[in-house]
PDB file of N, CA and C in Angstrom:
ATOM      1  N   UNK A   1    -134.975  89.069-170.636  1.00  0.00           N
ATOM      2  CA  UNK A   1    -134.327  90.048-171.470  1.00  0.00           C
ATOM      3  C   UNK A   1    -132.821  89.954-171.236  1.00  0.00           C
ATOM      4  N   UNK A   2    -131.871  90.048-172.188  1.00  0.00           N
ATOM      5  CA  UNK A   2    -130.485  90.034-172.310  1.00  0.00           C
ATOM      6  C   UNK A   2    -129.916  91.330-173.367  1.00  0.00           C
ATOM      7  N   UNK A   3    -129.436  91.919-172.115  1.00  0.00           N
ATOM      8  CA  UNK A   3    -128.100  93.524-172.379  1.00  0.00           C
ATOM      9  C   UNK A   3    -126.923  92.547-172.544  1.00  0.00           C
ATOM     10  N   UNK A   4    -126.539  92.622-174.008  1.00  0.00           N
ATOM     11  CA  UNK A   4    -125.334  92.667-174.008  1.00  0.00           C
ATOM     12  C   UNK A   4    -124.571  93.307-175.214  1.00  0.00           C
ATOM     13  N   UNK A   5    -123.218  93.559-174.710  1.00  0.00           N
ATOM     14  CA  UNK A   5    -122.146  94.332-175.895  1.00  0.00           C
ATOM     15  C   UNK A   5    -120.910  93.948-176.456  1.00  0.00           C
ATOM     16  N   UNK A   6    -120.494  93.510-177.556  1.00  0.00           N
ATOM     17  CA  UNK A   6    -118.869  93.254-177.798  1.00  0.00           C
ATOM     18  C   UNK A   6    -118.685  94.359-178.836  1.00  0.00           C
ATOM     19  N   UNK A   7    -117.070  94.651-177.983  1.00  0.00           N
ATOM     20  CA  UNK A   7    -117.203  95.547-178.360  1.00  0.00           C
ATOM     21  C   UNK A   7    -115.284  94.871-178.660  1.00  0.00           C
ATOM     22  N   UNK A   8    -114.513  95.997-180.368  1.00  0.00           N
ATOM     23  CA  UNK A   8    -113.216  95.964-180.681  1.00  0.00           C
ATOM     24  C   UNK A   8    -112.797  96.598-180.803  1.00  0.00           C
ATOM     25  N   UNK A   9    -111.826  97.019-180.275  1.00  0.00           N
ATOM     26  CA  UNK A   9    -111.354  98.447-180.825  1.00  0.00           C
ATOM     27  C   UNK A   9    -109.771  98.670-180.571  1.00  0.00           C
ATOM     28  N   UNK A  10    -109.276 100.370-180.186  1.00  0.00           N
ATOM     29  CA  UNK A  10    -107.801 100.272-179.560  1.00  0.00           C
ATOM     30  C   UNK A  10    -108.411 101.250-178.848  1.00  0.00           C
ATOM     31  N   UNK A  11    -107.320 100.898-177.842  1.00  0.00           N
ATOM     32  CA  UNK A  11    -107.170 101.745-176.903  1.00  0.00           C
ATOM     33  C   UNK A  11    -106.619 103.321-176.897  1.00  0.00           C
ATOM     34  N   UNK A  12    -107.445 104.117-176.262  1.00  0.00           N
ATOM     35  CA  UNK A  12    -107.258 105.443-176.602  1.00  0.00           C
ATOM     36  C   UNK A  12    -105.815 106.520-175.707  1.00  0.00           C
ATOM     37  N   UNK A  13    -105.727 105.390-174.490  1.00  0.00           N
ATOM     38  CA  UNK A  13    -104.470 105.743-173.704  1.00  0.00           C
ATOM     39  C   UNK A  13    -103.934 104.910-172.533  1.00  0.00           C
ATOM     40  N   UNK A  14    -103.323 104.491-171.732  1.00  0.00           N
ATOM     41  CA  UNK A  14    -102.874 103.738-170.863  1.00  0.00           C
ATOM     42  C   UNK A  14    -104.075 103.456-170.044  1.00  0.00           C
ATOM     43  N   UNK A  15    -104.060 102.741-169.737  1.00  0.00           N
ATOM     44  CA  UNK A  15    -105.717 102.450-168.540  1.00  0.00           C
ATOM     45  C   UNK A  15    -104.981 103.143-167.144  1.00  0.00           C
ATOM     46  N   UNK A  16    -106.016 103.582-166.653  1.00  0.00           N
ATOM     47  CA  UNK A  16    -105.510 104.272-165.555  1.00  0.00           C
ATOM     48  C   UNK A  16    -106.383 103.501-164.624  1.00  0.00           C
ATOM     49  N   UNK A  17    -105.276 102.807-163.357  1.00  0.00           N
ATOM     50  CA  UNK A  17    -106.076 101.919-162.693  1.00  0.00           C
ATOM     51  C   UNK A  17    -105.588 102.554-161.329  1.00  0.00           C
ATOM     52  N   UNK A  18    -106.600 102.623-160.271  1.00  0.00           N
ATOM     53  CA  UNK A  18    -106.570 103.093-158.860  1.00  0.00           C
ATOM     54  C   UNK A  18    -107.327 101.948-158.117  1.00  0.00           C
ATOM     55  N   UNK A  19    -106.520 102.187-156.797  1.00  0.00           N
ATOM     56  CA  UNK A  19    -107.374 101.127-155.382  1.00  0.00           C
ATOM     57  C   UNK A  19    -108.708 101.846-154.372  1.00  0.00           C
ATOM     58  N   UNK A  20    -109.493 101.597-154.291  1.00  0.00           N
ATOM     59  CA  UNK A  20    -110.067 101.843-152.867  1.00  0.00           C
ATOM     60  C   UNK A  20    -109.642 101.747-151.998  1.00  0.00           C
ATOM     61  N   UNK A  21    -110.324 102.711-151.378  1.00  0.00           N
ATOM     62  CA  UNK A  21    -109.869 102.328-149.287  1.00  0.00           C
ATOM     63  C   UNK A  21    -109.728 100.661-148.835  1.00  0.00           C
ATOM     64  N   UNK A  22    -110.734  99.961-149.707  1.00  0.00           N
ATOM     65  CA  UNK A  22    -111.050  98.720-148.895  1.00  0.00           C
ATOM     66  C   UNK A  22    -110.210  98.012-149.980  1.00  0.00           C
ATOM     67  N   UNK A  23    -109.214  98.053-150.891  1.00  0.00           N
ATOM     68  CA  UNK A  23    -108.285  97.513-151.881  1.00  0.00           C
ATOM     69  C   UNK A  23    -109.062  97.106-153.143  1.00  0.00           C
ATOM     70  N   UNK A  24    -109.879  97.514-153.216  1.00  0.00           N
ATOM     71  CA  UNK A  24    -110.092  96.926-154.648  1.00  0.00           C
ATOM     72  C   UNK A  24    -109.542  97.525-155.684  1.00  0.00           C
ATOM     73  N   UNK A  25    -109.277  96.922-156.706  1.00  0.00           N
ATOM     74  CA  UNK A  25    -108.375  97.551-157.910  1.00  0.00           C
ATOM     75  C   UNK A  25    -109.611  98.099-158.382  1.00  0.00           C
ATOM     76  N   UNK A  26    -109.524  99.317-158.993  1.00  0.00           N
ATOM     77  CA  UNK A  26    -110.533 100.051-160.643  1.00  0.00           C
ATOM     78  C   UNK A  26    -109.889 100.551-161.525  1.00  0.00           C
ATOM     79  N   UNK A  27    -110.122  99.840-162.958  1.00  0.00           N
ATOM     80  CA  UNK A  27    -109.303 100.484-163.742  1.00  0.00           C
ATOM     81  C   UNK A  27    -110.243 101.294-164.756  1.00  0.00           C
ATOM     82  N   UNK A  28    -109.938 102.573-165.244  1.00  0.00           N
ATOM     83  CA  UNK A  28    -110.703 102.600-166.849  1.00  0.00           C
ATOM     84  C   UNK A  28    -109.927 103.122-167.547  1.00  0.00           C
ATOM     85  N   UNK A  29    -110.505 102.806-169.194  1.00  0.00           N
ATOM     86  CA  UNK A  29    -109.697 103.362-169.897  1.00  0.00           C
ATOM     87  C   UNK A  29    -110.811 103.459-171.130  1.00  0.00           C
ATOM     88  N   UNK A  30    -110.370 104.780-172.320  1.00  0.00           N
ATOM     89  CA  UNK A  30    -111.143 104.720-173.477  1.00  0.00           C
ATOM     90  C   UNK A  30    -111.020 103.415-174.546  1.00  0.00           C
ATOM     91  N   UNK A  31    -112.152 103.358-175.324  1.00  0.00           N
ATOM     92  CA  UNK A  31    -111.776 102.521-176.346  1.00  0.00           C
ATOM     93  C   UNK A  31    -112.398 102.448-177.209  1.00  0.00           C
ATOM     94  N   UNK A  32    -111.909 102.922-179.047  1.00  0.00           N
ATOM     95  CA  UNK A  32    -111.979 103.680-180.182  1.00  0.00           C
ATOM     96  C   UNK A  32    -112.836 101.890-180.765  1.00  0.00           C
ATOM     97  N   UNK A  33    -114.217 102.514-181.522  1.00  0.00           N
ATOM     98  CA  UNK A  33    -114.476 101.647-182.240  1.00  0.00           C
ATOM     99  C   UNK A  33    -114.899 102.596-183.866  1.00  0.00           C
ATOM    100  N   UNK A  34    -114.005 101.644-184.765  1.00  0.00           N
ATOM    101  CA  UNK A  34    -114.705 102.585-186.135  1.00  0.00           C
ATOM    102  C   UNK A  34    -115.716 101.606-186.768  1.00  0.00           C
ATOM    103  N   UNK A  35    -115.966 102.634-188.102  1.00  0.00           N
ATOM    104  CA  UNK A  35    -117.372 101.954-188.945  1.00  0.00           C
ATOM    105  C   UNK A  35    -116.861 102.733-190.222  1.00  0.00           C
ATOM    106  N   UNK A  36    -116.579 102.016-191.023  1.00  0.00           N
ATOM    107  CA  UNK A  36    -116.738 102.757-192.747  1.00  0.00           C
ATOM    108  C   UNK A  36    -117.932 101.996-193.711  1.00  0.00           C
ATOM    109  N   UNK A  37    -118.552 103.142-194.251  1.00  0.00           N
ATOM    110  CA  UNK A  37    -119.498 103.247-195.006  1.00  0.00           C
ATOM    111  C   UNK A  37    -119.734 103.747-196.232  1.00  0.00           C
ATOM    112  N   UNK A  38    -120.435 103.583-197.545  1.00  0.00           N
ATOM    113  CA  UNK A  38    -120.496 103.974-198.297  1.00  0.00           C
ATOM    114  C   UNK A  38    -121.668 105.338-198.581  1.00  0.00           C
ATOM    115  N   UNK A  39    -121.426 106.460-198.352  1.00  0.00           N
ATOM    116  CA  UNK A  39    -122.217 107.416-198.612  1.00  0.00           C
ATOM    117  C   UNK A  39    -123.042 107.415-199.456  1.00  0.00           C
ATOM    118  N   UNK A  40    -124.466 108.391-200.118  1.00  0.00           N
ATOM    119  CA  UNK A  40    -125.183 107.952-201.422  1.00  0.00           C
ATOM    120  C   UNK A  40    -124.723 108.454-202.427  1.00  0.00           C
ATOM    121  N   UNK A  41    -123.484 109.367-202.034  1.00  0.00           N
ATOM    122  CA  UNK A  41    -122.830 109.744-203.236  1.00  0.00           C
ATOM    123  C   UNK A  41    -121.670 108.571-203.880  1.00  0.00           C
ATOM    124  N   UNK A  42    -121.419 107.595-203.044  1.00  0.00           N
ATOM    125  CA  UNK A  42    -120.216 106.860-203.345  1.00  0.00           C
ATOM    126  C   UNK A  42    -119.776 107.061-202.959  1.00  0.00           C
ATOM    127  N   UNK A  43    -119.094 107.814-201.923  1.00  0.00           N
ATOM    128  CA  UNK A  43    -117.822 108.085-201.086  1.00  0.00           C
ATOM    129  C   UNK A  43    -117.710 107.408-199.923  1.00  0.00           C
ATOM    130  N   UNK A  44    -116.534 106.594-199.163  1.00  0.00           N
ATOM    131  CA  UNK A  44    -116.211 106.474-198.303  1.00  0.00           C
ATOM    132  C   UNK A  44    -116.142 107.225-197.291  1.00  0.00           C
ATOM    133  N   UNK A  45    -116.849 107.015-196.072  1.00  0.00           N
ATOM    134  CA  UNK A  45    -116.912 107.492-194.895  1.00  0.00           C
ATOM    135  C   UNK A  45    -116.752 107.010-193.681  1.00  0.00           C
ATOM    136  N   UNK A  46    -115.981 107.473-192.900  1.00  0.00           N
ATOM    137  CA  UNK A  46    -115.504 106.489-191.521  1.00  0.00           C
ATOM    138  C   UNK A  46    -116.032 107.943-190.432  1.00  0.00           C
ATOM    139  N   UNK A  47    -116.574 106.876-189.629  1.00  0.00           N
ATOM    140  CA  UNK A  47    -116.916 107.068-188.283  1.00  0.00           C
ATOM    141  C   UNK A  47    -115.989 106.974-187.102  1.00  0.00           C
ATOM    142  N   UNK A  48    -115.700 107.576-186.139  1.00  0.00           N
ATOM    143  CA  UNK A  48    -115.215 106.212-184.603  1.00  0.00           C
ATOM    144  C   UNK A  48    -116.194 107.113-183.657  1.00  0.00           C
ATOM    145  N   UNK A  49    -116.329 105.931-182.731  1.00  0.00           N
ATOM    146  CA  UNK A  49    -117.706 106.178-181.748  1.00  0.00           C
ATOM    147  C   UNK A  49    -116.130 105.875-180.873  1.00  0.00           C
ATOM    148  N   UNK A  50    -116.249 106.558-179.321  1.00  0.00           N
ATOM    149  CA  UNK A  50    -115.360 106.537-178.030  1.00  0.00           C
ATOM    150  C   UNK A  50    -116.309 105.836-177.094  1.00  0.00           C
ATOM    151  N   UNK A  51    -116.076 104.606-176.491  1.00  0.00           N
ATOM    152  CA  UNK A  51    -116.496 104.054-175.483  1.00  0.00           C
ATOM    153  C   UNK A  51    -115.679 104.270-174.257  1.00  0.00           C
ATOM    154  N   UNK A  52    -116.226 104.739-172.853  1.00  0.00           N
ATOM    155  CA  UNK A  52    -115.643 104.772-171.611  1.00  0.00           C
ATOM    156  C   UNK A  52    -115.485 103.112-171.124  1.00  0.00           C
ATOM    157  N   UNK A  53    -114.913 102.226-170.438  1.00  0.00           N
ATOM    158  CA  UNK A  53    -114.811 101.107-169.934  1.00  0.00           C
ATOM    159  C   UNK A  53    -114.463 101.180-168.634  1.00  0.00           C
ATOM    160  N   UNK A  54    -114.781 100.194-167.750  1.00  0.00           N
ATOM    161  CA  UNK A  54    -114.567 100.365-166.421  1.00  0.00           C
ATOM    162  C   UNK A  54    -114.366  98.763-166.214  1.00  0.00           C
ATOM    163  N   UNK A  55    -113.480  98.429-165.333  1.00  0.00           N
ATOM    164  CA  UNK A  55    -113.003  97.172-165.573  1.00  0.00           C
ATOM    165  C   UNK A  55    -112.561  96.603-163.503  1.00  0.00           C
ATOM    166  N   UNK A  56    -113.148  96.023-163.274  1.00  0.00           N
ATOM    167  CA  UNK A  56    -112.947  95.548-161.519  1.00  0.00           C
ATOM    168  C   UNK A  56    -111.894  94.826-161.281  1.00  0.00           C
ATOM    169  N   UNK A  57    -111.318  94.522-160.434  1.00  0.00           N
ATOM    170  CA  UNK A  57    -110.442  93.634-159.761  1.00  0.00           C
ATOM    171  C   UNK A  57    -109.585  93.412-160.231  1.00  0.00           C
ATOM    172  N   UNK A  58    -109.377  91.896-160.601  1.00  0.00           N
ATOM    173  CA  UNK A  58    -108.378  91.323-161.335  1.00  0.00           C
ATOM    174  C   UNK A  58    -108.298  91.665-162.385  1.00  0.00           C
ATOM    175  N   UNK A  59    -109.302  91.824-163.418  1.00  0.00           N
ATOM    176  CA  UNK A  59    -109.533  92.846-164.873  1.00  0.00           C
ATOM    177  C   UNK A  59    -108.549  93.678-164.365  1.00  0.00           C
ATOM    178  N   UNK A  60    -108.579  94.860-163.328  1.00  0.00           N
ATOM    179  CA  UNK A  60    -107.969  95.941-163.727  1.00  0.00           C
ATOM    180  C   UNK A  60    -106.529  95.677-163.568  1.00  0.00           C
ATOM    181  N   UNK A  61    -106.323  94.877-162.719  1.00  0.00           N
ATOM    182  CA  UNK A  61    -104.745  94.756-162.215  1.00  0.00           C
ATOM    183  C   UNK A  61    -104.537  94.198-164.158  1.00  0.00           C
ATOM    184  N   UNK A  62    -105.029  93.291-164.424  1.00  0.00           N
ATOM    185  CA  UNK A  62    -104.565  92.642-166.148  1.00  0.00           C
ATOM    186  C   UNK A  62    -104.385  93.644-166.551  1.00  0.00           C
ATOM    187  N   UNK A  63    -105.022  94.555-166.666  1.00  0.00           N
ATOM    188  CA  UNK A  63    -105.290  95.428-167.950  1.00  0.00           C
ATOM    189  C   UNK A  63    -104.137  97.095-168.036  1.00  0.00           C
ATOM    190  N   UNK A  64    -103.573  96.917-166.324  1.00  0.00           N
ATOM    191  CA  UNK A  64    -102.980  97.645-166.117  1.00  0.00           C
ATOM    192  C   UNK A  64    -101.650  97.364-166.405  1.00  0.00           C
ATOM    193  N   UNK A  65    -101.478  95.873-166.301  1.00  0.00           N
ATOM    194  CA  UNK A  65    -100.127  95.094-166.086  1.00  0.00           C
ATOM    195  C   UNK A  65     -99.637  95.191-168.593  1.00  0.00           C
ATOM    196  N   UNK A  66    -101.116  94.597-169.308  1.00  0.00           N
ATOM    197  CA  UNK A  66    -100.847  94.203-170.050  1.00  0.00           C
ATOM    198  C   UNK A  66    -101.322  95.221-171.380  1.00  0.00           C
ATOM    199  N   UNK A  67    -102.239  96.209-170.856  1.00  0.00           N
ATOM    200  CA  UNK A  67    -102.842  97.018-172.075  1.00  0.00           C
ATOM    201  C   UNK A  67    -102.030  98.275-171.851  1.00  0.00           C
ATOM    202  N   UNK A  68    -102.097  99.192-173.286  1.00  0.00           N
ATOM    203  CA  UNK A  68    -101.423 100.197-173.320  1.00  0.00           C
ATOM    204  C   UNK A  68    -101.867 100.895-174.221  1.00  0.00           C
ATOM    205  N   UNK A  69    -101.646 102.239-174.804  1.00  0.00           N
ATOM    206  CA  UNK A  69    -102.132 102.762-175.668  1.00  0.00           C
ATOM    207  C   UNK A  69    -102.023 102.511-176.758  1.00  0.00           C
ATOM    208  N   UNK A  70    -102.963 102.266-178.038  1.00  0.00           N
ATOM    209  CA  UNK A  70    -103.016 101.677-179.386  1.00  0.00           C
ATOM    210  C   UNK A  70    -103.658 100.377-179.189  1.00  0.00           C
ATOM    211  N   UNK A  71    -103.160  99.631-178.118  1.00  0.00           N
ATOM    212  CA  UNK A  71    -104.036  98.189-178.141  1.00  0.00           C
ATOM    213  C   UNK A  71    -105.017  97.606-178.566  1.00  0.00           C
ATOM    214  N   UNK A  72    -105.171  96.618-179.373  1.00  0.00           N
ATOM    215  CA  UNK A  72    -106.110  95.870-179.822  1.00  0.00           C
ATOM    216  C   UNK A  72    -106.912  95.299-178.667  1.00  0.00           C
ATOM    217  N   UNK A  73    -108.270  95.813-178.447  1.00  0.00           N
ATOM    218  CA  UNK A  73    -108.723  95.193-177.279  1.00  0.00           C
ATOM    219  C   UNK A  73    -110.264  94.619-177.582  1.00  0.00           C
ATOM    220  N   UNK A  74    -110.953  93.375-177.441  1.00  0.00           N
ATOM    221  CA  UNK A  74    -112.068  92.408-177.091  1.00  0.00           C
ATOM    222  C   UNK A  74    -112.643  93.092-175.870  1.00  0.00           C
ATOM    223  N   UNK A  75    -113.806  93.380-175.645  1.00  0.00           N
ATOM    224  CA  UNK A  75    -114.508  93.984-174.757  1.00  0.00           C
ATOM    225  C   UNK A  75    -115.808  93.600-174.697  1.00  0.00           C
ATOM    226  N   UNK A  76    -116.262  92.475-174.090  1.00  0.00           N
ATOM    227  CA  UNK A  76    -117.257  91.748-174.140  1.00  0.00           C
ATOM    228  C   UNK A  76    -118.371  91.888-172.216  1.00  0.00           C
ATOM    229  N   UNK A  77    -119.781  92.526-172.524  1.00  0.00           N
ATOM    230  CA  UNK A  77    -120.035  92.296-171.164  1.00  0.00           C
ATOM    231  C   UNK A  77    -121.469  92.867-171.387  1.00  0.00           C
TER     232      UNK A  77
END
């Protein structure tokens, strides 16, 4: 069996990244995915679903160094 998700979206605010006692980087941050659809009346309708992300190590140090709020972000895992 194979879990997996890609996910696109922007970013909902600066990633907020912290260390552990034992140094590991953790970063998370939100991230906005929409969906527009056609209702049965004909009308356009948009969705956005909020994904939480959690991102380890070197991820977080990147993501801290290079993402920001609004960002176009690939989220694959």
């Amino acid at each position: 069996m194979l879990n997996r998700v890609t996910l696109i979206g922007y970013l909902g605010q600066d990633p907020e990244i912290r260390t552990l006692e034992n140094g590991t980087a953790v970063g998370r941050f939100s991230l906005a995915t929409s969906d527009s659809y056609k209702d049965k009346d004909g009308n356009w309708q948009s969705t956005t679903e909020w994904h939480n992300v959690v991102v380890w190590r070197d991820l977080a140090e990147r993501a801290g160094k290079y993402l920001k709020k609004g960002s176009l972000v690939y989220v694959e895992g």
